[in-house]
C-alpha atoms as a PDB file:
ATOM      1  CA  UNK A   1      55.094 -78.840  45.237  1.00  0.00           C
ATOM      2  CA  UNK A   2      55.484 -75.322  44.213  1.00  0.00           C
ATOM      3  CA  UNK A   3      57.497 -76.244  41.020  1.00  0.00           C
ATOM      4  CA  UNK A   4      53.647 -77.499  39.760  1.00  0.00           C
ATOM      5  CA  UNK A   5      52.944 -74.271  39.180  1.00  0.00           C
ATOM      6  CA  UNK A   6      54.857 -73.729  35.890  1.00  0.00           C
ATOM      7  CA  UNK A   7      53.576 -77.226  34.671  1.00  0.00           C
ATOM      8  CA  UNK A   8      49.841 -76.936  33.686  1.00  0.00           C
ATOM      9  CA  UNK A   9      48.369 -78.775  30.727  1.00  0.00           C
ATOM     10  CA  UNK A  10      46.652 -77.155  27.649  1.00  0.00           C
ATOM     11  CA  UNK A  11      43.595 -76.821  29.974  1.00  0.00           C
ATOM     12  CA  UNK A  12      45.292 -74.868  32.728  1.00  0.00           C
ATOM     13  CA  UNK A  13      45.359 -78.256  35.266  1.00  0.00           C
ATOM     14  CA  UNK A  14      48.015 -78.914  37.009  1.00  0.00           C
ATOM     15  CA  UNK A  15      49.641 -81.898  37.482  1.00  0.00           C
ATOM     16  CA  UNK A  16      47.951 -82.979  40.696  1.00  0.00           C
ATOM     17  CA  UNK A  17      44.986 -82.385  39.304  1.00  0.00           C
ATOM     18  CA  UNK A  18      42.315 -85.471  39.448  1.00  0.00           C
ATOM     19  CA  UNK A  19      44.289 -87.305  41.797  1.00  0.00           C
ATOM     20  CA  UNK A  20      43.889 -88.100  45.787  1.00  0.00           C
ATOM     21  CA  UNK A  21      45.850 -87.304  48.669  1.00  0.00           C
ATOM     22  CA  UNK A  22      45.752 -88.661  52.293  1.00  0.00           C
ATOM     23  CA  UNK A  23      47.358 -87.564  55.149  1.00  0.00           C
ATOM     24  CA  UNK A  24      48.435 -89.701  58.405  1.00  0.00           C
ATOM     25  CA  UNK A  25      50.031 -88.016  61.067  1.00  0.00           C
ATOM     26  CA  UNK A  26      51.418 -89.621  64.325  1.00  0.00           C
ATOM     27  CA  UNK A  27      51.203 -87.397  67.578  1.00  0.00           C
ATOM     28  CA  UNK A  28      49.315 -85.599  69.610  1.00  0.00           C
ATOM     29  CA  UNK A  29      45.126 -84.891  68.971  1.00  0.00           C
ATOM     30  CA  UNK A  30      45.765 -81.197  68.444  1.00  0.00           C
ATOM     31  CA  UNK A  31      48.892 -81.108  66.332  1.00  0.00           C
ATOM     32  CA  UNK A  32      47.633 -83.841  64.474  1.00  0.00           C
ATOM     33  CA  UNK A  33      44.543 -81.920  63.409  1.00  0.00           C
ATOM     34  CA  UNK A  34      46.873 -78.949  62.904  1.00  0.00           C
ATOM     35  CA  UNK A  35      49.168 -80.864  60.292  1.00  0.00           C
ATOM     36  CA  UNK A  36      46.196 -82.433  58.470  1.00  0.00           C
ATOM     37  CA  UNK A  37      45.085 -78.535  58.047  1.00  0.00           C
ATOM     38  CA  UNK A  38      48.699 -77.400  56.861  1.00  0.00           C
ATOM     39  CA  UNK A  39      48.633 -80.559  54.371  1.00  0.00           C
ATOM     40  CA  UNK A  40      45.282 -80.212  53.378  1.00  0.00           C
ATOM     41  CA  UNK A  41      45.567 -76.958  52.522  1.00  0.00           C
ATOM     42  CA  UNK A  42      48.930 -77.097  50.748  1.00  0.00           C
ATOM     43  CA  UNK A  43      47.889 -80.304  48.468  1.00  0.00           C
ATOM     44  CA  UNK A  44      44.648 -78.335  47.536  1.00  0.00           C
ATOM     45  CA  UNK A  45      46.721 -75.475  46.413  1.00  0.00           C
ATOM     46  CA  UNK A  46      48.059 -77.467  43.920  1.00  0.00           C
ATOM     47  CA  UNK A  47      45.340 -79.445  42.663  1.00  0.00           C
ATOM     48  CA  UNK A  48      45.160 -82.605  44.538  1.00  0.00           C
ATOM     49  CA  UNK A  49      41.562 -83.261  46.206  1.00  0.00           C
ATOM     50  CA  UNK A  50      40.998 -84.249  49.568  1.00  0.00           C
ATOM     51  CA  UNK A  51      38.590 -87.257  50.172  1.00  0.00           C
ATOM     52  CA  UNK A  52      35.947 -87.335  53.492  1.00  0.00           C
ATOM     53  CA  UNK A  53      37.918 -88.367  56.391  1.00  0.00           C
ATOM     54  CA  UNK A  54      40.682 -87.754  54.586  1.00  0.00           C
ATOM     55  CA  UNK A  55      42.928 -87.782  57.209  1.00  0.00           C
ATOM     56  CA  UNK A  56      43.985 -90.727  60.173  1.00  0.00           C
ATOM     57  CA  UNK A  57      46.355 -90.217  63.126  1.00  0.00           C
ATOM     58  CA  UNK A  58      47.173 -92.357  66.336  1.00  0.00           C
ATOM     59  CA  UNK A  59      48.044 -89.770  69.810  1.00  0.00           C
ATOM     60  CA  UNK A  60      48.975 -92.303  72.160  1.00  0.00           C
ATOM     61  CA  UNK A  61      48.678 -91.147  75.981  1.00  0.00           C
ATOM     62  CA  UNK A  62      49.614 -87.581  76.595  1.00  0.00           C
ATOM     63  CA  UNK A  63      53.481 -87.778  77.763  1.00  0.00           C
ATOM     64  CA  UNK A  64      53.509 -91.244  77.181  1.00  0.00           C
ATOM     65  CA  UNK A  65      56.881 -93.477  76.467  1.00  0.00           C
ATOM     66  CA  UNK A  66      55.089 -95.738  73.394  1.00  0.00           C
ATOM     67  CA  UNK A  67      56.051 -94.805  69.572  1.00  0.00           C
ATOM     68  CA  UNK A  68      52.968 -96.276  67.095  1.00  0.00           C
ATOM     69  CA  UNK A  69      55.865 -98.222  65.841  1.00  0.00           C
ATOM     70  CA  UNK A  70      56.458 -99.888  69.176  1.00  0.00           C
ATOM     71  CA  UNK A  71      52.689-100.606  69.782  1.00  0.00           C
ATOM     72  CA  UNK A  72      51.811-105.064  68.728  1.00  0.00           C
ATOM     73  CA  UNK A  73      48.087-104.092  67.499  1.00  0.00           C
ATOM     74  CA  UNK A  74      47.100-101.281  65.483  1.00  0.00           C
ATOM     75  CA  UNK A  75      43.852 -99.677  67.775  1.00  0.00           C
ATOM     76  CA  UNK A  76      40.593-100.721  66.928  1.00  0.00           C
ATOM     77  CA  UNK A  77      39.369 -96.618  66.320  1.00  0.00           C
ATOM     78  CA  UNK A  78      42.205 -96.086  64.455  1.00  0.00           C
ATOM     79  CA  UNK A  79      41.961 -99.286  62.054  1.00  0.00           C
ATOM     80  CA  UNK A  80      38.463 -98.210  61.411  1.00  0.00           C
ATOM     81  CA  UNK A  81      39.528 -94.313  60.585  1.00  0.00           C
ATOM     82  CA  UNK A  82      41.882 -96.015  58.074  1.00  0.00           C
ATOM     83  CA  UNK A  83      39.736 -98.452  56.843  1.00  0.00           C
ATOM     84  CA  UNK A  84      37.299 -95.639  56.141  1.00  0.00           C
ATOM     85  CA  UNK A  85      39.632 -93.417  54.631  1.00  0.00           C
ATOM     86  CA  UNK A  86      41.328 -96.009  52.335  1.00  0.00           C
ATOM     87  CA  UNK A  87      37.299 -96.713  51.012  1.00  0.00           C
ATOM     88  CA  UNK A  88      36.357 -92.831  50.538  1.00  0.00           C
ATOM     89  CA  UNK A  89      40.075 -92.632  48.412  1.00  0.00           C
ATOM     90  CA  UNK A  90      39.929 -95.212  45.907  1.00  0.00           C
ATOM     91  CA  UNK A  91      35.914 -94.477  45.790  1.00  0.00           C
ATOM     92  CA  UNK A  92      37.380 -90.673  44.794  1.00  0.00           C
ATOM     93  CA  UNK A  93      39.633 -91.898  42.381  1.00  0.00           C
ATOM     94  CA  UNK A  94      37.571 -94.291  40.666  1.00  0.00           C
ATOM     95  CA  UNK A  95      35.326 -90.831  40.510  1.00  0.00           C
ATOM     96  CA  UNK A  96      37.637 -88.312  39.111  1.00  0.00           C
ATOM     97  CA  UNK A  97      39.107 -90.958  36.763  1.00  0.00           C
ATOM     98  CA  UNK A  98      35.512 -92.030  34.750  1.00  0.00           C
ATOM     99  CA  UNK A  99      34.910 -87.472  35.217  1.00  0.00           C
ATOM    100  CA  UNK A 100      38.004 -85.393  35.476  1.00  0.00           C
ATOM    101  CA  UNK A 101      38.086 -81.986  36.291  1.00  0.00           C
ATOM    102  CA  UNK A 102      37.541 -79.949  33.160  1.00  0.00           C
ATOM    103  CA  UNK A 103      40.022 -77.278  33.909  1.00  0.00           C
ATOM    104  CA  UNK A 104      39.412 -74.028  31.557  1.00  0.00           C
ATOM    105  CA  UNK A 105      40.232 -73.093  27.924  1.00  0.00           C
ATOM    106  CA  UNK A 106      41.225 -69.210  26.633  1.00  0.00           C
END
């Protein structure tokens, strides 16, 4: 993402800029809030925006032998997270589409 940084538009934008990122992490509660704040940040750096609840994860039980992959039903909390942050993403898009960011002239 760093290669953005030589690639801004006439108004000093970059790329990124005025569209949305998500993040969904698998794993445990506290690494998965940890990775959503390495993401977050780095995707900000370069111009994405982050919608509310703009992250979902699944833990599982602590030490436990079950992959998401492996599980027949998505859980009930987490479907709703995703639901949720699905809605607050596209609302955010349809947002910064009809009033982009106005970035900066000389």
């Amino acid at each position: 993402m760093d290669a953005f940084f030589g690639e801004p538009d006439d108004r000093k934008r970059l790329p990124p800029f005025g569209k949305v990122a998500i993040v969904a992490v698998v794993g445990n509660e506290d690494g998965a809030h940890h990775v959503c704040a390495e993401l977050y940040q780095a995707l900000n750096d370069v111009g994405f925006t982050i919608p509310a609840s703009g992250g979902t994860y699944w833990v599982g039980e602590a030490m436990g032998k079950i992959n998401y992959e492996d599980l027949k039903k998505t859980p009930d909390k987490v479907a709703a997270n995703t639901q949720m942050l699905a809605s607050n993403a596209a609302h955010l898009a349809r947002v910064l589409k009809s009033n982009p960011f106005p970035g900066v002239t000389d």
